[in-house]
Protein backbone atom coordinates (compact mmCIF):
# COMPACT_ATOMS: atom_id res chain seq x y z
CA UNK A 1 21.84 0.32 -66.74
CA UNK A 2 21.32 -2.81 -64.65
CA UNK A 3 18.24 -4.32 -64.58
CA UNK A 4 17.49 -6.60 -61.30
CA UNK A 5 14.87 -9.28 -61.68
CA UNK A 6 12.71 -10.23 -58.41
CA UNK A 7 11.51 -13.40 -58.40
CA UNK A 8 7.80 -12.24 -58.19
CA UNK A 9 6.75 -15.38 -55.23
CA UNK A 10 9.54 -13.34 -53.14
CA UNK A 11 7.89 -9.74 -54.46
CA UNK A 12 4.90 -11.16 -52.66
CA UNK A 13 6.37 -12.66 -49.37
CA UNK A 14 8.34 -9.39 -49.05
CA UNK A 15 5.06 -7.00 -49.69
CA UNK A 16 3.14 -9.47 -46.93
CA UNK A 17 6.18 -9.53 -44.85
CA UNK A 18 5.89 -5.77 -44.55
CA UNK A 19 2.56 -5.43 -44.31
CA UNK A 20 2.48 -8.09 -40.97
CA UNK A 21 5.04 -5.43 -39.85
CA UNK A 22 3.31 -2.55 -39.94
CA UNK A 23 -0.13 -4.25 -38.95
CA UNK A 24 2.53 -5.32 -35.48
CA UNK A 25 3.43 -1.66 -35.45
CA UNK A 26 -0.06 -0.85 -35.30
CA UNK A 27 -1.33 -2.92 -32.60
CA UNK A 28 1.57 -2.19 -30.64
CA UNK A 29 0.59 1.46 -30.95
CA UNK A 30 -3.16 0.40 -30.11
CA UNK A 31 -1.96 -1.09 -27.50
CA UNK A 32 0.50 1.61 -25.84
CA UNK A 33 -2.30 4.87 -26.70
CA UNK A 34 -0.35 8.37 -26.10
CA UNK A 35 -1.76 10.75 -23.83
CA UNK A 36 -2.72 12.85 -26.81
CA UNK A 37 -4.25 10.00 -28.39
CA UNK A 38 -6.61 9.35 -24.92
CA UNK A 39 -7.13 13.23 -25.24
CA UNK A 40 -7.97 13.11 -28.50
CA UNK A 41 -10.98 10.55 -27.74
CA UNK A 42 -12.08 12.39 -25.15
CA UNK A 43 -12.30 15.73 -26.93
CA UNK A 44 -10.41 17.54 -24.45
CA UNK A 45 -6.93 19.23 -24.90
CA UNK A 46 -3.95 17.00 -23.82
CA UNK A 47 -3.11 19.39 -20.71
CA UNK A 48 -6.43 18.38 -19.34
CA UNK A 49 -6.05 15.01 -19.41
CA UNK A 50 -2.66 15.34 -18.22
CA UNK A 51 -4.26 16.94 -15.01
CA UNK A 52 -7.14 14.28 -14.81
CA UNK A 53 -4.61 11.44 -14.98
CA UNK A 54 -2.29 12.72 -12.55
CA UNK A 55 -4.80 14.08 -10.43
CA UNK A 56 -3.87 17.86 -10.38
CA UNK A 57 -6.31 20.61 -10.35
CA UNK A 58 -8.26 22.29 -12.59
CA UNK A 59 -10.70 19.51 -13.70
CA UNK A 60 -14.20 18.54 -12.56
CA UNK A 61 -14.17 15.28 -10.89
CA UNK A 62 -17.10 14.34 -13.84
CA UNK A 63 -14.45 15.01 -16.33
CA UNK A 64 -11.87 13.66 -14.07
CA UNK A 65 -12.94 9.82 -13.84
CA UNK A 66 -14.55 9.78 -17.77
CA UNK A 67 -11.18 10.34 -18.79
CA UNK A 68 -9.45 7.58 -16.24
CA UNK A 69 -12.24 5.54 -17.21
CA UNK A 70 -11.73 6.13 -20.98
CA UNK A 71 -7.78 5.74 -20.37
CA UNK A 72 -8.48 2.58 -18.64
CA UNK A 73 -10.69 1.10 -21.63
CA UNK A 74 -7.58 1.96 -23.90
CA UNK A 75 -4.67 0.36 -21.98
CA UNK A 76 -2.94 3.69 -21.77
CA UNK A 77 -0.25 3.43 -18.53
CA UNK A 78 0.85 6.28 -16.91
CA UNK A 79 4.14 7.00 -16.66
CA UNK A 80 5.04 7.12 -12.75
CA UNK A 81 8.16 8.82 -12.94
CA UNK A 82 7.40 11.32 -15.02
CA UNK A 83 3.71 11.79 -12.80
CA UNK A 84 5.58 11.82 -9.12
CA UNK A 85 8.29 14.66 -10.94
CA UNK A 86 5.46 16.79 -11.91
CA UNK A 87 3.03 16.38 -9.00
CA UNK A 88 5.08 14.98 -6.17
CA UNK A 89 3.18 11.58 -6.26
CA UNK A 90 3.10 8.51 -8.24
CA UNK A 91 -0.17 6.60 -6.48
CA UNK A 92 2.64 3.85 -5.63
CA UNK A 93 3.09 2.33 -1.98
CA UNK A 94 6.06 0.51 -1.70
CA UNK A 95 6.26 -2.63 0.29
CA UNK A 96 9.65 -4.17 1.46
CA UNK A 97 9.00 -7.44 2.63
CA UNK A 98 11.03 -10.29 4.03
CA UNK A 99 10.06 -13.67 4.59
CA UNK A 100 7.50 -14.14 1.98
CA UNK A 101 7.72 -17.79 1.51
CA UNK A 102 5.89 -17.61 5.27
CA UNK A 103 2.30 -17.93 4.94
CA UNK A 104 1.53 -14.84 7.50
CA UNK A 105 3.74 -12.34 5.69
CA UNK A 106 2.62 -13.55 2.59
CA UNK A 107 -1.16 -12.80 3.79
CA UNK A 108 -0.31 -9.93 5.20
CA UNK A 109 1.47 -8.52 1.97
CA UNK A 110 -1.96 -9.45 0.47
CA UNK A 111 -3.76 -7.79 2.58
CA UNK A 112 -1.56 -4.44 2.02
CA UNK A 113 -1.58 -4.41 -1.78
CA UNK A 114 -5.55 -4.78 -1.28
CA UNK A 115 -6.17 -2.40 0.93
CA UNK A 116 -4.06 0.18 -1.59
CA UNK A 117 -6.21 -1.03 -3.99
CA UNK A 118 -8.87 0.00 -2.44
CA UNK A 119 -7.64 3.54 -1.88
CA UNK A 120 -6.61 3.53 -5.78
CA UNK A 121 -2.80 2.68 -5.00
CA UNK A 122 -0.66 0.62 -7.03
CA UNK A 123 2.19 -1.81 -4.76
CA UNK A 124 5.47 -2.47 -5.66
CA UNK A 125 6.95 -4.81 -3.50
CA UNK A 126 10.71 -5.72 -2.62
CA UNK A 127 11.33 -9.23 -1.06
CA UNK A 128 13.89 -9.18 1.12
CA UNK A 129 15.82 -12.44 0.89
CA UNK A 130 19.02 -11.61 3.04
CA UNK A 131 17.76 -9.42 6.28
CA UNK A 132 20.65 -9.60 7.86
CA UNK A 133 22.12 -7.34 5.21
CA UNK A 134 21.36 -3.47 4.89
CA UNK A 135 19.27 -3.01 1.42
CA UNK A 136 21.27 -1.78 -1.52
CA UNK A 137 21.38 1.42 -1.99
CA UNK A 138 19.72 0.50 -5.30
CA UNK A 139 16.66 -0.56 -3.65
CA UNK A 140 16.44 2.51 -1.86
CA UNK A 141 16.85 5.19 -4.63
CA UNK A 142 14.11 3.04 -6.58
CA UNK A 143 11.69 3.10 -3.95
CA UNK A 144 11.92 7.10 -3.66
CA UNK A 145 12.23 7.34 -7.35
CA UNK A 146 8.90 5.32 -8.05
CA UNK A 147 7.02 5.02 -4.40
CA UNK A 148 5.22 8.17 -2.17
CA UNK A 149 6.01 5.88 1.05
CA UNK A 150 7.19 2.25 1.93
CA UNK A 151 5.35 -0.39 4.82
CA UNK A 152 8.39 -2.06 5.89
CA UNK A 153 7.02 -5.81 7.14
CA UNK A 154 9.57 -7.40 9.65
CA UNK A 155 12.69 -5.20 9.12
CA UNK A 156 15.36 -7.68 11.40
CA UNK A 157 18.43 -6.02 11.67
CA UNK A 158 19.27 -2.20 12.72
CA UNK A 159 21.62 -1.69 9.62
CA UNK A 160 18.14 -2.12 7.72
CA UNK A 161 16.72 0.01 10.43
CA UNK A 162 19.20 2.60 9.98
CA UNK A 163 19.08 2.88 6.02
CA UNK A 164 15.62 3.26 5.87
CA UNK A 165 16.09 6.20 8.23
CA UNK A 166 18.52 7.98 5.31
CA UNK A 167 15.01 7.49 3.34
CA UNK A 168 13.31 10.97 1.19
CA UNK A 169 10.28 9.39 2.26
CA UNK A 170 7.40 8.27 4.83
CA UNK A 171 8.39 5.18 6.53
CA UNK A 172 5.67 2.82 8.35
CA UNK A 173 6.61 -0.92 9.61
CA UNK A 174 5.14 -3.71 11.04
CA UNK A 175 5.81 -5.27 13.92
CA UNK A 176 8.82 -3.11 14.05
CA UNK A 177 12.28 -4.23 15.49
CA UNK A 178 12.62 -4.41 19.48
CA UNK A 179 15.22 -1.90 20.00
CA UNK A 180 14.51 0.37 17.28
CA UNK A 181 11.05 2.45 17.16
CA UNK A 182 11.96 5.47 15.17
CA UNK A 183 9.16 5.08 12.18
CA UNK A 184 5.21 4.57 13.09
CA UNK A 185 4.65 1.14 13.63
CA UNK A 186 1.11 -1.37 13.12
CA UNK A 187 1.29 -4.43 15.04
CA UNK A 188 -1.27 -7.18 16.21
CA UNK A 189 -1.56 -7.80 20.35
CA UNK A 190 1.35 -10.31 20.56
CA UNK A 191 0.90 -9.76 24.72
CA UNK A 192 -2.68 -10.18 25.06
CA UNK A 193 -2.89 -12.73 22.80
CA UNK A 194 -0.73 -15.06 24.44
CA UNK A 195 -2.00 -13.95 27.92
CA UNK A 196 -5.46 -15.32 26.85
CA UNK A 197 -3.72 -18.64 25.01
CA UNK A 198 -1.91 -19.15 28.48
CA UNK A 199 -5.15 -18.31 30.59
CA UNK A 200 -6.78 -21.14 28.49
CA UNK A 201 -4.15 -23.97 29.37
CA UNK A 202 -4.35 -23.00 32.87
CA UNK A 203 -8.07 -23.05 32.77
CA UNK A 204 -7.90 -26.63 31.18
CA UNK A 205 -6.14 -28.08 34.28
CA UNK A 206 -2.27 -27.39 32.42
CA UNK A 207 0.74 -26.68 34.79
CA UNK A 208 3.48 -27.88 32.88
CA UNK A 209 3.34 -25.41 29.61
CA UNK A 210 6.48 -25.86 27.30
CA UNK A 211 6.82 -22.15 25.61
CA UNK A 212 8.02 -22.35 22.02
CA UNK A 213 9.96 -18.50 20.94
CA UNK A 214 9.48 -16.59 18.18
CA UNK A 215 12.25 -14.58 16.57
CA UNK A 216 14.02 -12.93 18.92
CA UNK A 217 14.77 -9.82 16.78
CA UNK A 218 11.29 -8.68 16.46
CA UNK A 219 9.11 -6.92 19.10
CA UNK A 220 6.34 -9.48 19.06
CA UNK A 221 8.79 -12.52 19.97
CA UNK A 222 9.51 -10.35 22.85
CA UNK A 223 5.76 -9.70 23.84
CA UNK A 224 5.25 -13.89 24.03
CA UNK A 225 7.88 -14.18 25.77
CA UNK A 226 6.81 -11.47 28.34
CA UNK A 227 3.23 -12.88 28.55
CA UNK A 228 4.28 -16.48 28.98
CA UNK A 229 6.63 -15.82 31.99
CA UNK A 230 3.95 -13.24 33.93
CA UNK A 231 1.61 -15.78 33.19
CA UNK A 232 3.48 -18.58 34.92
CA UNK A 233 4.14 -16.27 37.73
CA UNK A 234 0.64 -15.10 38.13
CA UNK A 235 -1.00 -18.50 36.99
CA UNK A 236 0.94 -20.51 39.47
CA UNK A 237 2.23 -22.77 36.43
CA UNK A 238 5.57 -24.62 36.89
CA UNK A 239 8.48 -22.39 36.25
CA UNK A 240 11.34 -24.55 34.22
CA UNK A 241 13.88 -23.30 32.14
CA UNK A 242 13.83 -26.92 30.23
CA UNK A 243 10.03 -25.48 29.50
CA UNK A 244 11.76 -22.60 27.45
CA UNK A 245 12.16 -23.30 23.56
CA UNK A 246 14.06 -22.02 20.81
CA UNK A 247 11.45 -22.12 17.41
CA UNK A 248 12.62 -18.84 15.55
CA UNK A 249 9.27 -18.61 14.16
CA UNK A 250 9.64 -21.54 11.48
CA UNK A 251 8.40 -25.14 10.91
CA UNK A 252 11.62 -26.48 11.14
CA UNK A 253 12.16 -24.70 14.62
CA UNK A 254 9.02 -26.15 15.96
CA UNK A 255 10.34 -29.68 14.84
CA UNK A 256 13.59 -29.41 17.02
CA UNK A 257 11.38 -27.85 20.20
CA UNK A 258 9.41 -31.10 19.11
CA UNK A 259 12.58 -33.39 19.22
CA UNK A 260 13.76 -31.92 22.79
CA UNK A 261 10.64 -32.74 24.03
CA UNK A 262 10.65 -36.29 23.33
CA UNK A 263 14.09 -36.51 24.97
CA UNK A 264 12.98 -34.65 28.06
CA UNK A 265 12.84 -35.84 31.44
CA UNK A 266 9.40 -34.30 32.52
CA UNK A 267 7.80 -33.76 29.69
CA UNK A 268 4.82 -31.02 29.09
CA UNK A 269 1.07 -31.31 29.36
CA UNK A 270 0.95 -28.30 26.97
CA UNK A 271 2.68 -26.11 24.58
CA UNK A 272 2.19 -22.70 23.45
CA UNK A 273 3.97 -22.15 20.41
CA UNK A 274 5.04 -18.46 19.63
CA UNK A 275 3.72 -18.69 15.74
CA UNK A 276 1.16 -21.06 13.78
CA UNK A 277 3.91 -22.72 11.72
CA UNK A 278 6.30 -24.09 14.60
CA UNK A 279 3.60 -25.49 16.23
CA UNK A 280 2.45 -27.68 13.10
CA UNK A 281 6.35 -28.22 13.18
CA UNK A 282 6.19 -29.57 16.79
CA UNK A 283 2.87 -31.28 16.43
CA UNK A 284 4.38 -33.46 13.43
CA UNK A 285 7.54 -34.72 15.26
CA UNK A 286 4.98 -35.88 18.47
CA UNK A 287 2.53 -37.57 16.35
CA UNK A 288 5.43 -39.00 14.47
CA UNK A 289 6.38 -40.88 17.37
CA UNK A 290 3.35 -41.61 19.23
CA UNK A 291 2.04 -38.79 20.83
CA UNK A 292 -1.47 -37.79 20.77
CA UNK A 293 -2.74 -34.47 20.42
CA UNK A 294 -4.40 -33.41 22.57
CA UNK A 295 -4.72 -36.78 24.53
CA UNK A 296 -1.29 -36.51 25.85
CA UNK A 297 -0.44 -33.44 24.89
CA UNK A 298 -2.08 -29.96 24.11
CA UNK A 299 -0.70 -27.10 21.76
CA UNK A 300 -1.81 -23.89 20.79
CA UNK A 301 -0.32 -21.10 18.32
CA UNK A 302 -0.26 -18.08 17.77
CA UNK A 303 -1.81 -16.76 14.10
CA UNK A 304 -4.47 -18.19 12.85
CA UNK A 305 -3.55 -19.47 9.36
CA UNK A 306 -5.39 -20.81 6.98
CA UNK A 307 -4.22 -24.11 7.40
CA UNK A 308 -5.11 -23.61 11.31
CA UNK A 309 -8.65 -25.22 10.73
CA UNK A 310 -7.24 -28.01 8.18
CA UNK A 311 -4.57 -29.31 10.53
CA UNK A 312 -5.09 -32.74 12.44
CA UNK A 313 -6.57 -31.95 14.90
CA UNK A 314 -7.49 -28.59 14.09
CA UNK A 315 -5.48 -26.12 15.95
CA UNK A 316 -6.39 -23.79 18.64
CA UNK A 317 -4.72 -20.62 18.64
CA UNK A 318 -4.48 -16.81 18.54
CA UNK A 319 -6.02 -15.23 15.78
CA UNK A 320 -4.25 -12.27 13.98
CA UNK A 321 -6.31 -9.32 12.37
CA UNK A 322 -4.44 -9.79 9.19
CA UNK A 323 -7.09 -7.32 7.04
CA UNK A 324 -6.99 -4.83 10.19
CA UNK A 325 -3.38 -4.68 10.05
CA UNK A 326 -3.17 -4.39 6.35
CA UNK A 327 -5.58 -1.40 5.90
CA UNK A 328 -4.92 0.51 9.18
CA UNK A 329 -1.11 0.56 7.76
CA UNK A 330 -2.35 1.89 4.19
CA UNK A 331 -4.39 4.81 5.58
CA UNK A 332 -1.36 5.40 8.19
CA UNK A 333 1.11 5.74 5.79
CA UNK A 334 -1.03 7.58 3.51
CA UNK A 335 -1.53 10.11 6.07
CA UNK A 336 1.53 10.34 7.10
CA UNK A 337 2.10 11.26 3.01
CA UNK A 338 -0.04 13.67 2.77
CA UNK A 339 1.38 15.46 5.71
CA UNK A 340 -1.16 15.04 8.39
CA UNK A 341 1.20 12.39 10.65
CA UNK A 342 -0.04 9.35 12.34
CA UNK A 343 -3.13 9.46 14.98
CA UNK A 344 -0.82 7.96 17.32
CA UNK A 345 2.95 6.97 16.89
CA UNK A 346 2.60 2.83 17.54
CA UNK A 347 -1.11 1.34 16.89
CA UNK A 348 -1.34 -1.96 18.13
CA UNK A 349 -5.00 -3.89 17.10
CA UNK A 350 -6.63 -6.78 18.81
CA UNK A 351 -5.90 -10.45 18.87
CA UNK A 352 -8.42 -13.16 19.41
CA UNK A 353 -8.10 -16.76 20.95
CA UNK A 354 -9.67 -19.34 18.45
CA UNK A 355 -10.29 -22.90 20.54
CA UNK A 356 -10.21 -26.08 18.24
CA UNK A 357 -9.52 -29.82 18.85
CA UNK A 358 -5.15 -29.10 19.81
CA UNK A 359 -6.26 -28.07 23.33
CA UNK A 360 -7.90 -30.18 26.01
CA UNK A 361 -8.02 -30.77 29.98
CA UNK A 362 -5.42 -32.83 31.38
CA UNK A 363 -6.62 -36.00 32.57
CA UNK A 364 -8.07 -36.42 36.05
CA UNK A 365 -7.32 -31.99 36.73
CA UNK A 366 -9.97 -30.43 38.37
CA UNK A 367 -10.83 -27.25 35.73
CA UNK A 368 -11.06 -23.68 37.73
């Protein structure tokens, strides 16, 4: 027989070495409680706290929230697949999303995920980076798999449209596509909105309004568009098709509708740009070269941003219910969830003209 002799300074890093792993194995543990472990310190059987946690029946609603509460305190995470297999919900709202690197989608994904939140809602959100594509098919079995219903912000193109149809579950969008209404739909007052940011030009003295567009896939481009042209009919403003603007929504839109400006014949007194972030676009390229807002020019937009109030000069524009919009499309979808549908099939909230320093009366007009 063969005896093997340990070097006793490695006896000891090998007994610590051990012991560090099973002190790791224990925290870990700690850390990741089983649901018979959070029943266990709340001295009730493990079905119970199953059916607190996943909010089934057959548990007072005292003994209900001490155990989420207790669970809570202990780290333990619920499993959502298994919870939405057993009960038919998971407590997730999914959120497909594109154009986050905007600041209004971006606010208005915010303002979703808070308002779930509030209603005790977890978000999972999918950015859509290419919306010209339809979503994989991936992203569509996870959002069933792991979501009770999806808010769809800005869905462009009908393939999207169309594949969300195919969906297993409730389907709510925002400012839904122009051509395709099919799902309940939450959108600000794109038409009033710009009726009252046109009535306030014209009320300054303004007959020669420039009109920057918005995407021309989505309803709300569509609505600014409308409410410019019957205000120029009604208004009595000039009617010029050099006045009409591409700006696809985007800062770098706003700076070309900037640039054709500048090369213009007549130019504008005013501009009313379709969207908060084409008309800082436009406002840099004029005050790049020389032109003086609102001195020689006046713009307004349509959002309300933060950075609205910071720009120089602050600018006047429309002001979005960005809050409204987030929690009136939470407790839509979640009715539509539970089965009760939505009050009506297309809500549409208030907008609200916010006048800065961008706007002012054209020199020597006579206001009316």
């Amino acid at each position: 027989m063969k005896f093997i002799r340990i070097n006793p300074l490695l006896t000891v890093w090998l007994d610590v070495s051990y012991r560090k792993m099973a002190e790791r194995a224990m925290a870990s543990q700690r850390s990741h409680p089983t649901l018979a472990q959070v029943a266990a310190a709340a001295g009730v059987s493990a079905m119970t706290a199953s059916r607190a946690l996943s909010g089934r029946p057959g548990v007072s609603q005292e003994t209900r929230e001490a155990i989420r509460r207790l669970a809570d305190d202990m780290g333990y995470e619920t499993n959502r697949v298994a919870r939405k297999l057993v009960t038919g919900a998971s407590r997730v709202i999914g959120v497909l999303a594109s154009g986050l690197d905007t600041p209004f989608v971006a606010a208005l994904v915010t303002a979703i995920a808070r308002a779930a939140a509030a209603t005790g809602h977890d978000v999972l959100i999918d950015a859509v980076i290419d919306y010209e594509q339809r979503p994989a098919g991936g992203v569509l079995q996870l959002l069933q798999q792991f979501t009770d219903g999806v808010v769809a912000v800005l869905p462009y193109e009908f393939g999207y449209v169309q594949t969300l149809s195919k969906a297993r579950i409730p389907i709510l969008t925002i400012d839904h596509p122009s051509s395709h209404g099919e799902f309940p739909s939450i959108a600000a007052d794109s038409y009033g909105g710009a009726r009252a940011a046109m009535a306030h030009l014209a009320e300054l003295g303004h007959r020669r309004v420039a009109f920057v567009g918005g995407a021309p896939e989505l309803q709300s481009a569509h609505e600014r568009r409308r409410a410019y042209d019957d205000a120029v009919a009604v208004l009595g403003l000039s009617r010029d098709e050099s006045l009409l603007l591409e700006g696809d929504y985007t800062l770098e839109g706003g700076r070309r509708a900037g640039e054709r400006i500048l090369k213009s014949k007549r130019r504008p007194t005013a501009v009313f740009a379709s969207n908060d972030l084409s008309a800082f676009g436009l406002m840099a390229v004029l005050q790049q070269n020389g032109l003086r807002v609102p001195e020689d020019i006046s713009v307004v937009g349509f959002d309300d941003l933060p950075a609205a109030a910071q720009w120089h000069p602050a600018l006047t524009t429309v002001r979005q219910p960005v809050d409204e919009l987030g929690r009136a499309a939470v407790n839509t979808l979640l009715a539509l969830i539970s089965g009760l549908g939505a009050a009506a099939t297309h809500v549409t909230l208030p907008t609200e003209l916010v006048v800065r320093q961008s706007t002012a009366s054209v020199r020597g007009a006579v206001q009316r």
